[in-house]
PDB file of N, CA and C in Angstrom:
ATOM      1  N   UNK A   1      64.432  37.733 -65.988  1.00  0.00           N
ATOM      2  CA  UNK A   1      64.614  39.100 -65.606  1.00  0.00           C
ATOM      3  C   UNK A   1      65.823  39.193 -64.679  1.00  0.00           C
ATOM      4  N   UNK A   2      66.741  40.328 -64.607  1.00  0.00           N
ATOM      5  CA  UNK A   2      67.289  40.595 -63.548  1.00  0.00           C
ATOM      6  C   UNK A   2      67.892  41.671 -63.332  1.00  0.00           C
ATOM      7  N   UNK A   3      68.433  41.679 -61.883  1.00  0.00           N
ATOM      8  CA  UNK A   3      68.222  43.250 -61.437  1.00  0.00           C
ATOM      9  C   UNK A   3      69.539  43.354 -60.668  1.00  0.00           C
ATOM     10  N   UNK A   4      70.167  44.539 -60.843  1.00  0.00           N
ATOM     11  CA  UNK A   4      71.210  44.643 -60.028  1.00  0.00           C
ATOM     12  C   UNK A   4      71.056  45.478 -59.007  1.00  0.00           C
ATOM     13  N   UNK A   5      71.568  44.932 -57.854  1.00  0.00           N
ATOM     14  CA  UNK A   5      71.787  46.237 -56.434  1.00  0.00           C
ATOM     15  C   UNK A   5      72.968  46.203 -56.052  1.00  0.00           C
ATOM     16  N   UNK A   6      73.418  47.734 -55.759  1.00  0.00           N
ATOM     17  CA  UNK A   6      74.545  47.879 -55.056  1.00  0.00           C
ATOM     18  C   UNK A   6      74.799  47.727 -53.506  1.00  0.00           C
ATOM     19  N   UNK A   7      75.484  47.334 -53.192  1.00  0.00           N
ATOM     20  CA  UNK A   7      75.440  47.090 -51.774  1.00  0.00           C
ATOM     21  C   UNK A   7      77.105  46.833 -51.566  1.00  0.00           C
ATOM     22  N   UNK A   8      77.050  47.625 -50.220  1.00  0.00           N
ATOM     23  CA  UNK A   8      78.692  47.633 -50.024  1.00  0.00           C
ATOM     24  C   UNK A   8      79.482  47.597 -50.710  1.00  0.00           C
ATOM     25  N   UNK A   9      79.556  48.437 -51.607  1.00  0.00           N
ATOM     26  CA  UNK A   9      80.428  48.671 -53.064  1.00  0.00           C
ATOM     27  C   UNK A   9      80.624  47.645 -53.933  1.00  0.00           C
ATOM     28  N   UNK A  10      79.598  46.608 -54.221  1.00  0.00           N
ATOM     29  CA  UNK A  10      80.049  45.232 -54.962  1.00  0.00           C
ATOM     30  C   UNK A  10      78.227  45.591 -55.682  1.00  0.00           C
ATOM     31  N   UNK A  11      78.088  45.137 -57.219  1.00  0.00           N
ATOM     32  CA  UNK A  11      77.154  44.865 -57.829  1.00  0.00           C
ATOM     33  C   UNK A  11      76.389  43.262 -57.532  1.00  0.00           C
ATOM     34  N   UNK A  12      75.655  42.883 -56.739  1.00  0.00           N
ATOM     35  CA  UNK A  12      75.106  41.803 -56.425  1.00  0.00           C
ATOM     36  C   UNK A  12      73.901  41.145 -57.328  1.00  0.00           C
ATOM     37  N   UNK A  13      73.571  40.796 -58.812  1.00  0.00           N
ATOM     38  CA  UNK A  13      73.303  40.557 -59.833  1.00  0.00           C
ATOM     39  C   UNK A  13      72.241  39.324 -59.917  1.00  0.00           C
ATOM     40  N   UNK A  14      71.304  39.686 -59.453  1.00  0.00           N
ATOM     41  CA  UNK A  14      69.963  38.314 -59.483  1.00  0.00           C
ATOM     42  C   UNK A  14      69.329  38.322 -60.501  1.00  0.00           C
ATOM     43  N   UNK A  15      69.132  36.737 -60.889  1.00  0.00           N
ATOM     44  CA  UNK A  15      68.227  36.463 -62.154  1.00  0.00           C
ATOM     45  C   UNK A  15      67.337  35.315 -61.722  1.00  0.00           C
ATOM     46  N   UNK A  16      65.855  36.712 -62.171  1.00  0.00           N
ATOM     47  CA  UNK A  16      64.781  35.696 -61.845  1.00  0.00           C
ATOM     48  C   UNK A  16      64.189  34.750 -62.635  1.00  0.00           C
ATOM     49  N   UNK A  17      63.958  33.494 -62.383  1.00  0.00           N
ATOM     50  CA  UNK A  17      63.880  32.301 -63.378  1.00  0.00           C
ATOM     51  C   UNK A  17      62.759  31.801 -63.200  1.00  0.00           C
ATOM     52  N   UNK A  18      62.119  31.661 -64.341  1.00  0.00           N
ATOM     53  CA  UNK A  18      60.385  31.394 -63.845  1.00  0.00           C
ATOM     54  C   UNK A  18      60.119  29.832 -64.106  1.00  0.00           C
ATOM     55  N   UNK A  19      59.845  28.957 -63.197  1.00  0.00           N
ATOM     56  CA  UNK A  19      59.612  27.500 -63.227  1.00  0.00           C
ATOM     57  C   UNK A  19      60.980  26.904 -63.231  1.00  0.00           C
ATOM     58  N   UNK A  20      60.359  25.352 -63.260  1.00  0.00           N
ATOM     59  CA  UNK A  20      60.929  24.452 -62.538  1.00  0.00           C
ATOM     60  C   UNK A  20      60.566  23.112 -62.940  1.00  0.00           C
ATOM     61  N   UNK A  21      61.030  22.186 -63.027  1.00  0.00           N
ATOM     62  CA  UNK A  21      60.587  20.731 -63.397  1.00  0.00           C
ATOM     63  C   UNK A  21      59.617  20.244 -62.737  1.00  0.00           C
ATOM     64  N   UNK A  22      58.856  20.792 -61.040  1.00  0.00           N
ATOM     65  CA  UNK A  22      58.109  20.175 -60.543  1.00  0.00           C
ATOM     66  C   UNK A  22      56.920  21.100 -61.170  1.00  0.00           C
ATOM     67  N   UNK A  23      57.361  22.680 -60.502  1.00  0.00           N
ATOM     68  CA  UNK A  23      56.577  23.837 -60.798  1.00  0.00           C
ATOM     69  C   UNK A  23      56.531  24.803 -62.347  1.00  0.00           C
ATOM     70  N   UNK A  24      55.447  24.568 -63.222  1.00  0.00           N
ATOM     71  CA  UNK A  24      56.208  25.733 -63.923  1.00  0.00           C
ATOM     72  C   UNK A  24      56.219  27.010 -63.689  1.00  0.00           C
ATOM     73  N   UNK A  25      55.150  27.688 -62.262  1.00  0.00           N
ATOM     74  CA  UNK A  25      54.920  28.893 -62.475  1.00  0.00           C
ATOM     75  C   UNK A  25      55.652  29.230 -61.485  1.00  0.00           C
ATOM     76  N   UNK A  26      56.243  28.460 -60.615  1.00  0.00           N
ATOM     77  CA  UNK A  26      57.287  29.400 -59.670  1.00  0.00           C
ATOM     78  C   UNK A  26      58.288  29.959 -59.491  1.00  0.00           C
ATOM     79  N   UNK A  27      58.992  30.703 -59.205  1.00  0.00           N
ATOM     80  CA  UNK A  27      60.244  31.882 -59.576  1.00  0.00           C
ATOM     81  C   UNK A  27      61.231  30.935 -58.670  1.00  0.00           C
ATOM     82  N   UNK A  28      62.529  31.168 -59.238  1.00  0.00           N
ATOM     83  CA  UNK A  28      63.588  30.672 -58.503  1.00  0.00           C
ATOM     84  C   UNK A  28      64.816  31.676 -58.888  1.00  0.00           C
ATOM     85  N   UNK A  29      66.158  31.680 -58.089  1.00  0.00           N
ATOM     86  CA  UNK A  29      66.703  32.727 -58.105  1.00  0.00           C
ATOM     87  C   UNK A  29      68.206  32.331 -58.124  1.00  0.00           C
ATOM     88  N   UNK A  30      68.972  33.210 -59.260  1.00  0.00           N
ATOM     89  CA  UNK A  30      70.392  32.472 -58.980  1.00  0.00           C
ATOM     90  C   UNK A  30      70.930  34.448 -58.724  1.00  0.00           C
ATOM     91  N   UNK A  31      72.166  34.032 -58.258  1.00  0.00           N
ATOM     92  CA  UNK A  31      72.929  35.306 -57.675  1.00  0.00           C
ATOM     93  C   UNK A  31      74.144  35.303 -57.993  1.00  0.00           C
ATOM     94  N   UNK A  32      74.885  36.561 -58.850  1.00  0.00           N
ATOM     95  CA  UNK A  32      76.249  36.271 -58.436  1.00  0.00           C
ATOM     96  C   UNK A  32      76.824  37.689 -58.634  1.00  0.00           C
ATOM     97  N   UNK A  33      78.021  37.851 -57.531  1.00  0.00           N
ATOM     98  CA  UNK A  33      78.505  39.333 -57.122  1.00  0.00           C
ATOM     99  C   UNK A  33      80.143  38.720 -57.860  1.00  0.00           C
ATOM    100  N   UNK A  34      80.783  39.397 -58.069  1.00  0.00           N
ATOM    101  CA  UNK A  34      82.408  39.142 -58.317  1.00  0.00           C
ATOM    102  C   UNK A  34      82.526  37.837 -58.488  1.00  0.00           C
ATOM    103  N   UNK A  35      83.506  36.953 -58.158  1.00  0.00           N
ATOM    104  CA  UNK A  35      83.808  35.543 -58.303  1.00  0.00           C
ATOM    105  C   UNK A  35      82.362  34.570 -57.629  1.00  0.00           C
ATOM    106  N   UNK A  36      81.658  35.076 -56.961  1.00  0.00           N
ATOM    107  CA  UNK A  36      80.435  34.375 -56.052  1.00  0.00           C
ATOM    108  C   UNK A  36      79.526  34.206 -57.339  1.00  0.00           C
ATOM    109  N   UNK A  37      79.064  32.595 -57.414  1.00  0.00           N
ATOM    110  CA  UNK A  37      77.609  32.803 -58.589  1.00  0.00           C
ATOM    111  C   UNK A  37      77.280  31.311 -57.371  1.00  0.00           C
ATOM    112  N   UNK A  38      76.047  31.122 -58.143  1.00  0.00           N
ATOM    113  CA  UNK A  38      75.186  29.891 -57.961  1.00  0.00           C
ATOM    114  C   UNK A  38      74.945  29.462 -59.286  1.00  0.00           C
ATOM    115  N   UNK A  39      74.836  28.254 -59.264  1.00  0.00           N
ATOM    116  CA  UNK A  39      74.735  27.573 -60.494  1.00  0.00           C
ATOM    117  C   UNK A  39      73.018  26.748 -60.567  1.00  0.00           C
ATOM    118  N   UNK A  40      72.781  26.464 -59.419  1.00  0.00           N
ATOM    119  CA  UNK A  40      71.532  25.639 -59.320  1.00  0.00           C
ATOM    120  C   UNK A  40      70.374  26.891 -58.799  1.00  0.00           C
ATOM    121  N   UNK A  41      69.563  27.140 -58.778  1.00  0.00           N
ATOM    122  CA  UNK A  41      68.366  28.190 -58.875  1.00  0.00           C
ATOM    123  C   UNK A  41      67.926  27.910 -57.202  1.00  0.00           C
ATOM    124  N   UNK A  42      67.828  28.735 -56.915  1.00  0.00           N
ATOM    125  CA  UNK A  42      67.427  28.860 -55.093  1.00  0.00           C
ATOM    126  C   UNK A  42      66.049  29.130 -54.999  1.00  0.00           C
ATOM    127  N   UNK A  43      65.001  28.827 -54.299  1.00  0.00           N
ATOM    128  CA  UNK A  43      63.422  29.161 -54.552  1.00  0.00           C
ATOM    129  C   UNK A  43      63.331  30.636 -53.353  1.00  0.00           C
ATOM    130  N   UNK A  44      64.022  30.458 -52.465  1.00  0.00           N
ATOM    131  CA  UNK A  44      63.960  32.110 -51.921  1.00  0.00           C
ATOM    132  C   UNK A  44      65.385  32.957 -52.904  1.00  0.00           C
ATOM    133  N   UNK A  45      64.384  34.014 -52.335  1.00  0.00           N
ATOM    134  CA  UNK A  45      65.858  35.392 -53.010  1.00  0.00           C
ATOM    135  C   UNK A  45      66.367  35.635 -52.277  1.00  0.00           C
ATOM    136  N   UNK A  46      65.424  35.892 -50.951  1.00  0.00           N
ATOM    137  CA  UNK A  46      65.712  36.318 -49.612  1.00  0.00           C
ATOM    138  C   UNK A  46      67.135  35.228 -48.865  1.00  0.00           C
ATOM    139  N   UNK A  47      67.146  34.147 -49.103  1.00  0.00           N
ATOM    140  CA  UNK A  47      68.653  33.379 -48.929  1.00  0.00           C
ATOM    141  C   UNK A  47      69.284  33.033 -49.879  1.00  0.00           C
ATOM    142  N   UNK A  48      69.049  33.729 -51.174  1.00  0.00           N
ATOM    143  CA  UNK A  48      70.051  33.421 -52.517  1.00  0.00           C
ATOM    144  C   UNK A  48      71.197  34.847 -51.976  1.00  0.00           C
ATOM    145  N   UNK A  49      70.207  36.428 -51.468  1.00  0.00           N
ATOM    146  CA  UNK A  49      71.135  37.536 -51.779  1.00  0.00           C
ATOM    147  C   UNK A  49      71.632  37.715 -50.198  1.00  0.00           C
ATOM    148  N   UNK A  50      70.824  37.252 -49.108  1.00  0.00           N
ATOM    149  CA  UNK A  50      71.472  36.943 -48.023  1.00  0.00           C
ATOM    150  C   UNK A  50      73.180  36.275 -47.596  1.00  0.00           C
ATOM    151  N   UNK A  51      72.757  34.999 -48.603  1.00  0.00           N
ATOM    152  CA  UNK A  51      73.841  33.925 -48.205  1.00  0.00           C
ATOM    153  C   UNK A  51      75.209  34.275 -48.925  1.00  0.00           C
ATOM    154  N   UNK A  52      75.191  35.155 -50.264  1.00  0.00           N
ATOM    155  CA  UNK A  52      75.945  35.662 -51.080  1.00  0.00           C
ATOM    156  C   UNK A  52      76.710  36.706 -50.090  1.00  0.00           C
ATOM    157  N   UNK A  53      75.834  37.518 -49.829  1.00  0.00           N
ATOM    158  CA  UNK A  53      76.313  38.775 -49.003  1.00  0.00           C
ATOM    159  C   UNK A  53      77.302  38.352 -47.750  1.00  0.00           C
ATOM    160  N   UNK A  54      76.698  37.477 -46.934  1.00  0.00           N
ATOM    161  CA  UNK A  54      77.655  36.812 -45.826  1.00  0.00           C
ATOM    162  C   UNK A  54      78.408  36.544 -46.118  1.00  0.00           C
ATOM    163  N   UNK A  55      78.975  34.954 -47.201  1.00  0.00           N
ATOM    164  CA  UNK A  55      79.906  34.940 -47.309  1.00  0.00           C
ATOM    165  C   UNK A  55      80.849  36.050 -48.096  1.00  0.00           C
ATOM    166  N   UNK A  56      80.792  36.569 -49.049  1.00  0.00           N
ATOM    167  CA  UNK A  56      81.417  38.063 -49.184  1.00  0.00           C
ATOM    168  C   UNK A  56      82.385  38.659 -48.102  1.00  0.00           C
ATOM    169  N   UNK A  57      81.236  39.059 -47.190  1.00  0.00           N
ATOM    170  CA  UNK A  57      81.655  40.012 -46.144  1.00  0.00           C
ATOM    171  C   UNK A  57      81.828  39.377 -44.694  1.00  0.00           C
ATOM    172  N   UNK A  58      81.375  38.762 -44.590  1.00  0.00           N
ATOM    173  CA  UNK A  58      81.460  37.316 -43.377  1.00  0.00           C
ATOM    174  C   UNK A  58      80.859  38.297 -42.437  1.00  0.00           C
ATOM    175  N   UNK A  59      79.921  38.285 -42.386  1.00  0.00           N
ATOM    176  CA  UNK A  59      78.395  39.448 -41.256  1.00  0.00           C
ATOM    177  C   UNK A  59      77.314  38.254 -41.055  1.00  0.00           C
ATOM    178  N   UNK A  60      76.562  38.934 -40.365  1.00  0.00           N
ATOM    179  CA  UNK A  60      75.501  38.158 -40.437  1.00  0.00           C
ATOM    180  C   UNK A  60      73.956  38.686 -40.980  1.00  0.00           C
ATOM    181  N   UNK A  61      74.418  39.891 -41.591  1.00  0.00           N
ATOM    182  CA  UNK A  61      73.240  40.914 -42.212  1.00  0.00           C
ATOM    183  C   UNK A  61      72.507  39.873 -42.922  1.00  0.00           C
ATOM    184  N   UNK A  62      71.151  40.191 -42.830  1.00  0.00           N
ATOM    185  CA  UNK A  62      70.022  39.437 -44.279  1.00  0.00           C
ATOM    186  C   UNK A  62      69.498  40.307 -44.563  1.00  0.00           C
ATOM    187  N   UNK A  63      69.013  40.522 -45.547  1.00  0.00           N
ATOM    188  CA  UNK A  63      68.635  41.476 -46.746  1.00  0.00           C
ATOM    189  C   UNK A  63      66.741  40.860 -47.359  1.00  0.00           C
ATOM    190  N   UNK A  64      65.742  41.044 -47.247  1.00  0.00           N
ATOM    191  CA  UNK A  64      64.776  41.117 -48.025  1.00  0.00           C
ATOM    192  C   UNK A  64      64.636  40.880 -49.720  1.00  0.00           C
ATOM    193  N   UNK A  65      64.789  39.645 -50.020  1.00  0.00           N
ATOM    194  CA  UNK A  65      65.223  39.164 -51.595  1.00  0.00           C
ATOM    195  C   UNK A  65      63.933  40.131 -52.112  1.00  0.00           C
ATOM    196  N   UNK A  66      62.751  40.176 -51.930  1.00  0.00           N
ATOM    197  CA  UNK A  66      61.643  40.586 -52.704  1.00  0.00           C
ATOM    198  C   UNK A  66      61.760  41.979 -53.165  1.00  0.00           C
ATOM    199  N   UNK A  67      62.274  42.968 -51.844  1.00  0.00           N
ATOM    200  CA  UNK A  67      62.753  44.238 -51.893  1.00  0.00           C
ATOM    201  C   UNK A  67      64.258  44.957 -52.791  1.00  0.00           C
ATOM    202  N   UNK A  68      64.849  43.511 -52.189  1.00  0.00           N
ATOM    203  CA  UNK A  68      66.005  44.051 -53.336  1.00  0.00           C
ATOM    204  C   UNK A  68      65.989  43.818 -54.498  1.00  0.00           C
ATOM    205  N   UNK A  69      64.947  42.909 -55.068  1.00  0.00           N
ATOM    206  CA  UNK A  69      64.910  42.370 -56.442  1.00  0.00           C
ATOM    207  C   UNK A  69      64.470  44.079 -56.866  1.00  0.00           C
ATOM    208  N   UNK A  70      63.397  44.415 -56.269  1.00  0.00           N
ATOM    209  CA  UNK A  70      62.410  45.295 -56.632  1.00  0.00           C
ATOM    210  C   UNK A  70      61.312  45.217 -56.788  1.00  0.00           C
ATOM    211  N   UNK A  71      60.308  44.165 -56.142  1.00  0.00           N
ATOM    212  CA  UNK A  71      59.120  43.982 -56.663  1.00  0.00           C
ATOM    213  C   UNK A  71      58.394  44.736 -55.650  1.00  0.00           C
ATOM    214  N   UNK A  72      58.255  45.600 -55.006  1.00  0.00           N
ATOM    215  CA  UNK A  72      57.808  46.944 -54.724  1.00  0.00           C
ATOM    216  C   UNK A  72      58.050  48.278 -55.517  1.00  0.00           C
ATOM    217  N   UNK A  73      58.174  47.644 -56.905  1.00  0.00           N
ATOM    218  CA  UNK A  73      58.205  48.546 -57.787  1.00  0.00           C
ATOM    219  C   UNK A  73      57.687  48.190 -59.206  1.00  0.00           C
ATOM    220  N   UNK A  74      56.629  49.331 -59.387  1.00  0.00           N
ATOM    221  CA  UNK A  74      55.875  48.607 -60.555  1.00  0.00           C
ATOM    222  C   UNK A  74      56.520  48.407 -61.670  1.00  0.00           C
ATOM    223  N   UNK A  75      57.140  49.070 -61.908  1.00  0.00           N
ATOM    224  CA  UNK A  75      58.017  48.193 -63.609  1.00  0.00           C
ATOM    225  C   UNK A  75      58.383  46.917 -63.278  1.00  0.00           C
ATOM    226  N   UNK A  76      58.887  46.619 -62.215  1.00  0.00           N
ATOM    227  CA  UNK A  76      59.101  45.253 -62.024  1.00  0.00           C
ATOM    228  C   UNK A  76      58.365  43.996 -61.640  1.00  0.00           C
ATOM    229  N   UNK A  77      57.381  44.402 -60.696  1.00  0.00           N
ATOM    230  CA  UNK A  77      56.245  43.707 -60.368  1.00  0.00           C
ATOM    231  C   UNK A  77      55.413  43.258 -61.699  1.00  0.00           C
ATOM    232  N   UNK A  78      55.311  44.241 -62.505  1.00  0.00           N
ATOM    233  CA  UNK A  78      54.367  44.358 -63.563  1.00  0.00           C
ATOM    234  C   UNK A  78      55.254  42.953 -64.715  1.00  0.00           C
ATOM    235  N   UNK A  79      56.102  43.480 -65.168  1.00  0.00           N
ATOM    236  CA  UNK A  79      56.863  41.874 -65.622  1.00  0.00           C
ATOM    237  C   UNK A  79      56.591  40.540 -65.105  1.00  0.00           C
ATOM    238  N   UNK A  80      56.992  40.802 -64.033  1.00  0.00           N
ATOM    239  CA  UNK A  80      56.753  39.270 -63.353  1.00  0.00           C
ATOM    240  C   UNK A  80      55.375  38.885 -62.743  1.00  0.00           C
ATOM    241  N   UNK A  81      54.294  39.284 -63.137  1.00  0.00           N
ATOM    242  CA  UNK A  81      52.936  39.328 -63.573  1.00  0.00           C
ATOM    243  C   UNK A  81      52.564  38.477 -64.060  1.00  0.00           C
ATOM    244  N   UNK A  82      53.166  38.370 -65.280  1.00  0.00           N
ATOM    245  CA  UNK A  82      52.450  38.161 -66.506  1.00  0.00           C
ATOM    246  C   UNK A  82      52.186  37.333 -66.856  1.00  0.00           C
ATOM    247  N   UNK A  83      50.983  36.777 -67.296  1.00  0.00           N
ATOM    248  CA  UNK A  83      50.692  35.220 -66.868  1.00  0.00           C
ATOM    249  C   UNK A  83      50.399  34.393 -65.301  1.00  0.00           C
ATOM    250  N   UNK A  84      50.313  35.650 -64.782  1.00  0.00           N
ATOM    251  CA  UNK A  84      50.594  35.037 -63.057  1.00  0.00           C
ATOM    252  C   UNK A  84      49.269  35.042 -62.430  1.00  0.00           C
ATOM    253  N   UNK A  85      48.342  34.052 -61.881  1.00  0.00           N
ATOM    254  CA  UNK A  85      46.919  34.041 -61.431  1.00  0.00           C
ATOM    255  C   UNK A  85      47.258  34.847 -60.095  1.00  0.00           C
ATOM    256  N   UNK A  86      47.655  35.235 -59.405  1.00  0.00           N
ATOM    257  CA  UNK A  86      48.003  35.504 -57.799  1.00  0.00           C
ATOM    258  C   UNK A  86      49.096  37.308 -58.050  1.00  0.00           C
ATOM    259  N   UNK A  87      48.965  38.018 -57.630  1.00  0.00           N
ATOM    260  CA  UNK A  87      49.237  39.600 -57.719  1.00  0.00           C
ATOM    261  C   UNK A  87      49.994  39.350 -56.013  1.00  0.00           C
ATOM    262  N   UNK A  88      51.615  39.677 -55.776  1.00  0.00           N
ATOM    263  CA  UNK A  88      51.856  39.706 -54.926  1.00  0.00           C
ATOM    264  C   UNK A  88      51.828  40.903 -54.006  1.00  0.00           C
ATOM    265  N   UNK A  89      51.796  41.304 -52.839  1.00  0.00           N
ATOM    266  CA  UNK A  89      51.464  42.635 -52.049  1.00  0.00           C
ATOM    267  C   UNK A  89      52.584  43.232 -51.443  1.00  0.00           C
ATOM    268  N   UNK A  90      52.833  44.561 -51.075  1.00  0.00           N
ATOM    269  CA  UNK A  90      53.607  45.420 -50.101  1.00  0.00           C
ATOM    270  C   UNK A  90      53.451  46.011 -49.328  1.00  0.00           C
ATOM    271  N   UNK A  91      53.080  46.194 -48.303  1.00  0.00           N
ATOM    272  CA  UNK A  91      52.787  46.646 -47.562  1.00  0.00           C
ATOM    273  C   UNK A  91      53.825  47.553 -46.646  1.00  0.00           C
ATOM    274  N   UNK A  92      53.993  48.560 -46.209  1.00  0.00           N
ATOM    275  CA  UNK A  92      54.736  49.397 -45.485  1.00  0.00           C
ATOM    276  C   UNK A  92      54.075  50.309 -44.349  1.00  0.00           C
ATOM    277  N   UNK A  93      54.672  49.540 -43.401  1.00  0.00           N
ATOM    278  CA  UNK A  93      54.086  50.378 -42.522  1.00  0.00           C
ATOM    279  C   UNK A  93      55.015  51.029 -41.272  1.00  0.00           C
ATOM    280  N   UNK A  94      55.763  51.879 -41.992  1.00  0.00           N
ATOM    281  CA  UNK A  94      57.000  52.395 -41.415  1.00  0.00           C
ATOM    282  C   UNK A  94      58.057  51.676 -40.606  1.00  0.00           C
ATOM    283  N   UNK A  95      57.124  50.902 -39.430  1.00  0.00           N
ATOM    284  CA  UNK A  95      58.237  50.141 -37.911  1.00  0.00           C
ATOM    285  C   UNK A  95      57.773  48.429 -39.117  1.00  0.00           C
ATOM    286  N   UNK A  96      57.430  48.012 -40.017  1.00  0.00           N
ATOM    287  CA  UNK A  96      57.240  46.970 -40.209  1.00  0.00           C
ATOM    288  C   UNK A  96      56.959  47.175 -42.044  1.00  0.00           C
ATOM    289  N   UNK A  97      57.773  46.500 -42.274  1.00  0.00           N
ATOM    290  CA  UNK A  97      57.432  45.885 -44.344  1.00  0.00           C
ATOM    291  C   UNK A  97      56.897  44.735 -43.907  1.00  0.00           C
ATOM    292  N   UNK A  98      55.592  44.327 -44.790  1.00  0.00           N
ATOM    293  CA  UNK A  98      54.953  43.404 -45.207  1.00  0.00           C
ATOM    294  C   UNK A  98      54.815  42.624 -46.865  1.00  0.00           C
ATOM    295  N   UNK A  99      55.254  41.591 -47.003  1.00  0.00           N
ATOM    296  CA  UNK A  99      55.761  41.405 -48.081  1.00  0.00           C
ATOM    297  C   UNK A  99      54.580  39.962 -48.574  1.00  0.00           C
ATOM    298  N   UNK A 100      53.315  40.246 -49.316  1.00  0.00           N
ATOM    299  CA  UNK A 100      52.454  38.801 -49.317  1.00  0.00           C
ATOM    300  C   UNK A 100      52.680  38.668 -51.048  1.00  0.00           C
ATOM    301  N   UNK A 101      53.106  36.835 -50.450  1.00  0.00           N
ATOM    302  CA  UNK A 101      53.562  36.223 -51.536  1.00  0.00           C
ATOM    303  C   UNK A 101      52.246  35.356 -52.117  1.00  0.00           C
ATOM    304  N   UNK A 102      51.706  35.466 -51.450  1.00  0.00           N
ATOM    305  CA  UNK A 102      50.686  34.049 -51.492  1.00  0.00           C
ATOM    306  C   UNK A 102      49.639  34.487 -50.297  1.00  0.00           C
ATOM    307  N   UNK A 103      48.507  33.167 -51.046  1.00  0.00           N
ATOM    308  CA  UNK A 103      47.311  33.134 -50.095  1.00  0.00           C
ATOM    309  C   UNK A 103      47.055  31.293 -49.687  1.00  0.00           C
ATOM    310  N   UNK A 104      46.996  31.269 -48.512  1.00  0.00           N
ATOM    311  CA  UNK A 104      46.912  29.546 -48.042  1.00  0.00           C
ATOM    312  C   UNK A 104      45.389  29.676 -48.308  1.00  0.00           C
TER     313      UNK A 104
END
């Protein structure tokens, strides 16, 4: 799957990749805006679209990978579902987003 967001006038372009040679059911994330890609799959989004963005713009802004993907949004959540034993959560509570990935 993947999803584009605009941000500071550049299309920032994540593709979510499901499994892994250790894991098969876990998501990993590659990113790429203009000349910027990743080639090897990052297991957060949250420092795949972070680390992209910095170097870009050389800030120190971080960005919420889960939020910008979109998975506080059901067309998208609902995809990346499928097959999935565990339903991830959102929570909003105006002064605070809550984002549950998992249960220990």
């Amino acid at each position: 799957m993947k999803t584009t967001t605009y941000l500071n006038g550049h299309d920032f372009i994540l593709t979510v990749v499901k499994g892994n040679n250790e894991h098969s059911e876990l998501l990993e994330y590659l990113c790429n805006c203009n000349s910027f890609y990743n080639t090897k799959p990052s297991s957060s989004s949250t420092n795949t679209i972070t680390m992209f963005y910095q170097q870009i713009f050389r800030t120190k802004i971080k960005f919420s990978g889960p939020l910008i993907i979109g998975f506080n949004k059901p067309d998208i959540y609902e995809q990346l579902l499928e097959e999935v034993s565990f339903q991830p959560y959102f929570i909003d509570l105006k002064v605070v987003q809550i984002f549950v990935f998992g249960l220990a």
